[in-house]
N, C-alpha and C. Protein backbone atom coordinates (compact mmCIF):
# COMPACT_ATOMS: atom_id res chain seq x y z
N UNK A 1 0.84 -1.18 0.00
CA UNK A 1 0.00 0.00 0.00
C UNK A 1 0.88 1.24 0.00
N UNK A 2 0.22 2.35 -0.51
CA UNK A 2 1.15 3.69 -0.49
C UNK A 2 0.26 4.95 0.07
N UNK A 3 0.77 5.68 0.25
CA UNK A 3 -0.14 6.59 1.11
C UNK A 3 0.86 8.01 -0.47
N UNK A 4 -0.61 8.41 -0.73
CA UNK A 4 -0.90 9.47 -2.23
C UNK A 4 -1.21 10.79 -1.26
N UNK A 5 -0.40 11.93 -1.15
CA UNK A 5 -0.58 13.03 -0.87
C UNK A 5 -0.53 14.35 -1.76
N UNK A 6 -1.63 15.00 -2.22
CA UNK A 6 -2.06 16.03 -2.88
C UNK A 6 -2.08 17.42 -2.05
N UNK A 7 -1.00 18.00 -2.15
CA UNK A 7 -1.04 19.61 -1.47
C UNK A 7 -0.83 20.68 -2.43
N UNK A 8 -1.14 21.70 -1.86
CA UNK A 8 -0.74 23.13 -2.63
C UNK A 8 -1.22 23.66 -3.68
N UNK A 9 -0.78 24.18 -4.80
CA UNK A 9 -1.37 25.07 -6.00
C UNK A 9 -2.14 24.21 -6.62
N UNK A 10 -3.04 24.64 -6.85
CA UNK A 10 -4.01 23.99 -7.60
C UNK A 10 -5.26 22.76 -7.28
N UNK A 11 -4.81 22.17 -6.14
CA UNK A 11 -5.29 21.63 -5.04
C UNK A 11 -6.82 21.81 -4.38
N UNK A 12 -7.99 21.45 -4.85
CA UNK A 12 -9.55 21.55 -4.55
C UNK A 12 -9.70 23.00 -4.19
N UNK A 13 -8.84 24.27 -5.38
CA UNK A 13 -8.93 25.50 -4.54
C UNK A 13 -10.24 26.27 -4.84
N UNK A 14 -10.87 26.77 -4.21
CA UNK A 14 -11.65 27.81 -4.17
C UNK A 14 -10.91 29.02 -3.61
N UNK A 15 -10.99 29.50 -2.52
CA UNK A 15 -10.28 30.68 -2.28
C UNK A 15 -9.32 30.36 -1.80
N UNK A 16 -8.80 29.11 -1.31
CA UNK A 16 -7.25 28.82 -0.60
C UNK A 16 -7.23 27.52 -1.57
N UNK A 17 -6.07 26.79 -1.30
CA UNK A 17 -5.82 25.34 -1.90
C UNK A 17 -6.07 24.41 -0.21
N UNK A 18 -6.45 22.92 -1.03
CA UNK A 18 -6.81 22.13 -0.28
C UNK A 18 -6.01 21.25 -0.25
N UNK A 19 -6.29 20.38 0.23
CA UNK A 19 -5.33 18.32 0.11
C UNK A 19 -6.20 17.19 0.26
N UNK A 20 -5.55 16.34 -0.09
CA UNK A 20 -5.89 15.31 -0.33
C UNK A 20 -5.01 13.92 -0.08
N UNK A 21 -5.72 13.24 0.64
CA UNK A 21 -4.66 12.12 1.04
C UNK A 21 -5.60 11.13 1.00
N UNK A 22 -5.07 9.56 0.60
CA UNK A 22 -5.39 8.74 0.20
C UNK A 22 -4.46 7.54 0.45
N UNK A 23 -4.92 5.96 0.72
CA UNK A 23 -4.32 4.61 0.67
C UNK A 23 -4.62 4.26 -0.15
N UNK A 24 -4.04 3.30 -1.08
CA UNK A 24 -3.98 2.79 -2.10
C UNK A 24 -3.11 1.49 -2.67
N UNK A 25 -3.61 1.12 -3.78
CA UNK A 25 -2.48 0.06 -4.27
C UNK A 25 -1.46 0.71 -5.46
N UNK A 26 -2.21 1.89 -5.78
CA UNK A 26 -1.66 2.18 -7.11
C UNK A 26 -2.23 4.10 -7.16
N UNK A 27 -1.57 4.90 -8.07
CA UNK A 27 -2.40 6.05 -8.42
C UNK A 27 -3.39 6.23 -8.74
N UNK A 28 -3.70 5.22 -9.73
CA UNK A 28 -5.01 4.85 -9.92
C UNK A 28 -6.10 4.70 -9.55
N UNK A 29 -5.75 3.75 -8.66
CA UNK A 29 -7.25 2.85 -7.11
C UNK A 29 -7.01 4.51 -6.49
N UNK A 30 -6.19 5.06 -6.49
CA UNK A 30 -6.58 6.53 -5.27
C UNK A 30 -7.23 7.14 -5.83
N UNK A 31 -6.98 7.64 -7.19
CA UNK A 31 -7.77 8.49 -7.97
C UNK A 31 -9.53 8.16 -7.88
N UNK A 32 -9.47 6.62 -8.18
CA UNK A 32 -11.00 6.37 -7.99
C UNK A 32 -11.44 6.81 -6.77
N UNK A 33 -10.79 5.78 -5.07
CA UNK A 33 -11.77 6.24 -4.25
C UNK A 33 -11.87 8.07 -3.72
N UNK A 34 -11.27 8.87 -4.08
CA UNK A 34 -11.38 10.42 -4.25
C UNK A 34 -12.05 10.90 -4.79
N UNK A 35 -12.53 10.29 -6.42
CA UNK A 35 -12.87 10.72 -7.34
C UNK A 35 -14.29 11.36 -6.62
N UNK A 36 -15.18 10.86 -5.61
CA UNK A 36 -16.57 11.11 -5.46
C UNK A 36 -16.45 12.46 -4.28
N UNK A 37 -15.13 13.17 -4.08
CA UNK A 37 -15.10 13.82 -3.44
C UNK A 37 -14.31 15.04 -4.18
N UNK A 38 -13.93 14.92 -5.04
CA UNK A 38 -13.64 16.44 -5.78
C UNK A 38 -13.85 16.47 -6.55
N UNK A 39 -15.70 16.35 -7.24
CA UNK A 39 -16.01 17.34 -8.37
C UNK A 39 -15.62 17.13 -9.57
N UNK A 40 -14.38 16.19 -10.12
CA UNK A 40 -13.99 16.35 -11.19
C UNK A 40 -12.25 15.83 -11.02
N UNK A 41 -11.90 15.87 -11.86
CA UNK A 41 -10.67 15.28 -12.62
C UNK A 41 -9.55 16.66 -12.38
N UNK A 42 -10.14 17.72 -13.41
CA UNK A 42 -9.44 18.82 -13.17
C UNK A 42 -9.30 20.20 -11.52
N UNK A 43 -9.70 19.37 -10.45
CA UNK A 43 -9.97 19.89 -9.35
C UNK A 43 -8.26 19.73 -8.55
N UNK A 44 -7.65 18.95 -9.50
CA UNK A 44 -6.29 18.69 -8.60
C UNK A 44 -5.20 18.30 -9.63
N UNK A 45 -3.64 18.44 -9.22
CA UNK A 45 -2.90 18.34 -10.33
C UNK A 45 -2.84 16.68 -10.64
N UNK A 46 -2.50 16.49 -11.83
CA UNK A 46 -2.15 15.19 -12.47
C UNK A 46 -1.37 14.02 -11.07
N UNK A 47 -0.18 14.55 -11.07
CA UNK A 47 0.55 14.17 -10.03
C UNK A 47 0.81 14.42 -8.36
N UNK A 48 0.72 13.61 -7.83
CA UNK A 48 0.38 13.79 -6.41
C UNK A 48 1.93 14.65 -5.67
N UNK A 49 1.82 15.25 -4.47
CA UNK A 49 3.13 15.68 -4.02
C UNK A 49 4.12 14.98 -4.05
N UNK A 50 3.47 13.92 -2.70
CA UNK A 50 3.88 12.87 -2.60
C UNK A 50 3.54 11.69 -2.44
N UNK A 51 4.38 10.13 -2.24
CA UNK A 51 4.30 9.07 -2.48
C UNK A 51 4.76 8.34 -1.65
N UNK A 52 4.42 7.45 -0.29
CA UNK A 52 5.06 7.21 0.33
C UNK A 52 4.67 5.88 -0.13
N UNK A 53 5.83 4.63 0.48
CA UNK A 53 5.32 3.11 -0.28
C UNK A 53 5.33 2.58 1.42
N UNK A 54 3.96 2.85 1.68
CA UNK A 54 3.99 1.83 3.47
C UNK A 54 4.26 0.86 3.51
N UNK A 55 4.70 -0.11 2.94
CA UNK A 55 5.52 -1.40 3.09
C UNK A 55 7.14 -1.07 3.51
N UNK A 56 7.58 0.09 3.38
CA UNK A 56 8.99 0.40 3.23
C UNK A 56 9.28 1.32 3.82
N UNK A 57 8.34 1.92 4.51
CA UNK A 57 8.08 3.28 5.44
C UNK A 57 8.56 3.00 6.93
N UNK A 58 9.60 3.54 7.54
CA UNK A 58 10.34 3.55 8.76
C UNK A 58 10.55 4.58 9.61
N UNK A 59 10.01 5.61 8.92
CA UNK A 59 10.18 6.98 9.60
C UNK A 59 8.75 7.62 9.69
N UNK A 60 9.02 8.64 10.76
CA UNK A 60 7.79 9.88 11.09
C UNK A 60 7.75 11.03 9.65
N UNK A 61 6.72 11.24 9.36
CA UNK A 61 6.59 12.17 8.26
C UNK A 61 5.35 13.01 8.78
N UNK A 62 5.33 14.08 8.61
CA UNK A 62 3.85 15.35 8.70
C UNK A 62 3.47 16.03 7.61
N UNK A 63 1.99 16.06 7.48
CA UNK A 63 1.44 16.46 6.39
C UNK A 63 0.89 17.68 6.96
N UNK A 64 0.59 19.19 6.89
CA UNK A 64 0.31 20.13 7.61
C UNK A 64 -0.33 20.75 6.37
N UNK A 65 -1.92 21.58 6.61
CA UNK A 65 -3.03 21.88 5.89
C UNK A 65 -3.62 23.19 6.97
N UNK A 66 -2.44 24.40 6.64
CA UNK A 66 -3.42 25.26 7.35
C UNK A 66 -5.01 25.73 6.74
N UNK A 67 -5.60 26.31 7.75
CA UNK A 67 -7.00 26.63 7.43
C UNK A 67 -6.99 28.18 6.88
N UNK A 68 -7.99 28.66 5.56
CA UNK A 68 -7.61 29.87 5.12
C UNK A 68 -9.04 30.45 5.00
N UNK A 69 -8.68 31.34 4.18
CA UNK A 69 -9.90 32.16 4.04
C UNK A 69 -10.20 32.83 2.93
């Protein structure tokens, strides 16, 4: 499994940018189960930030999503 993280420009924005995080087997399987939560295809970039592969994952990592306006 991999853990798919979507931050920053372009990102579910309306007046700020949003994120998006997701488990998965693939980019793909994430894209689907998301898909019913942002509206569309073009709501977020092609490629995710980041990619972590949780099978291989040994360290602490933080994902941080301030709140805007």
């Amino acid at each position: 499994m991999k853990l798919f993280v979507w931050e920053g420009e372009g990102v579910l924005t309306d007046y700020t940018n949003g994120m998006i995080v997701a488990v998965a087997n693939s980019q793909e399987e994430a894209e689907a189960v998301i898909s019913p939560y942002t509206y569309g295809r073009e709501n977020y970039p092609k490629n995710p930030s980041t990619v972590i592969d949780l099978d291989n994952f040994f360290g602490a990592q933080a994902f941080i999503c301030w709140g805007g306006s």
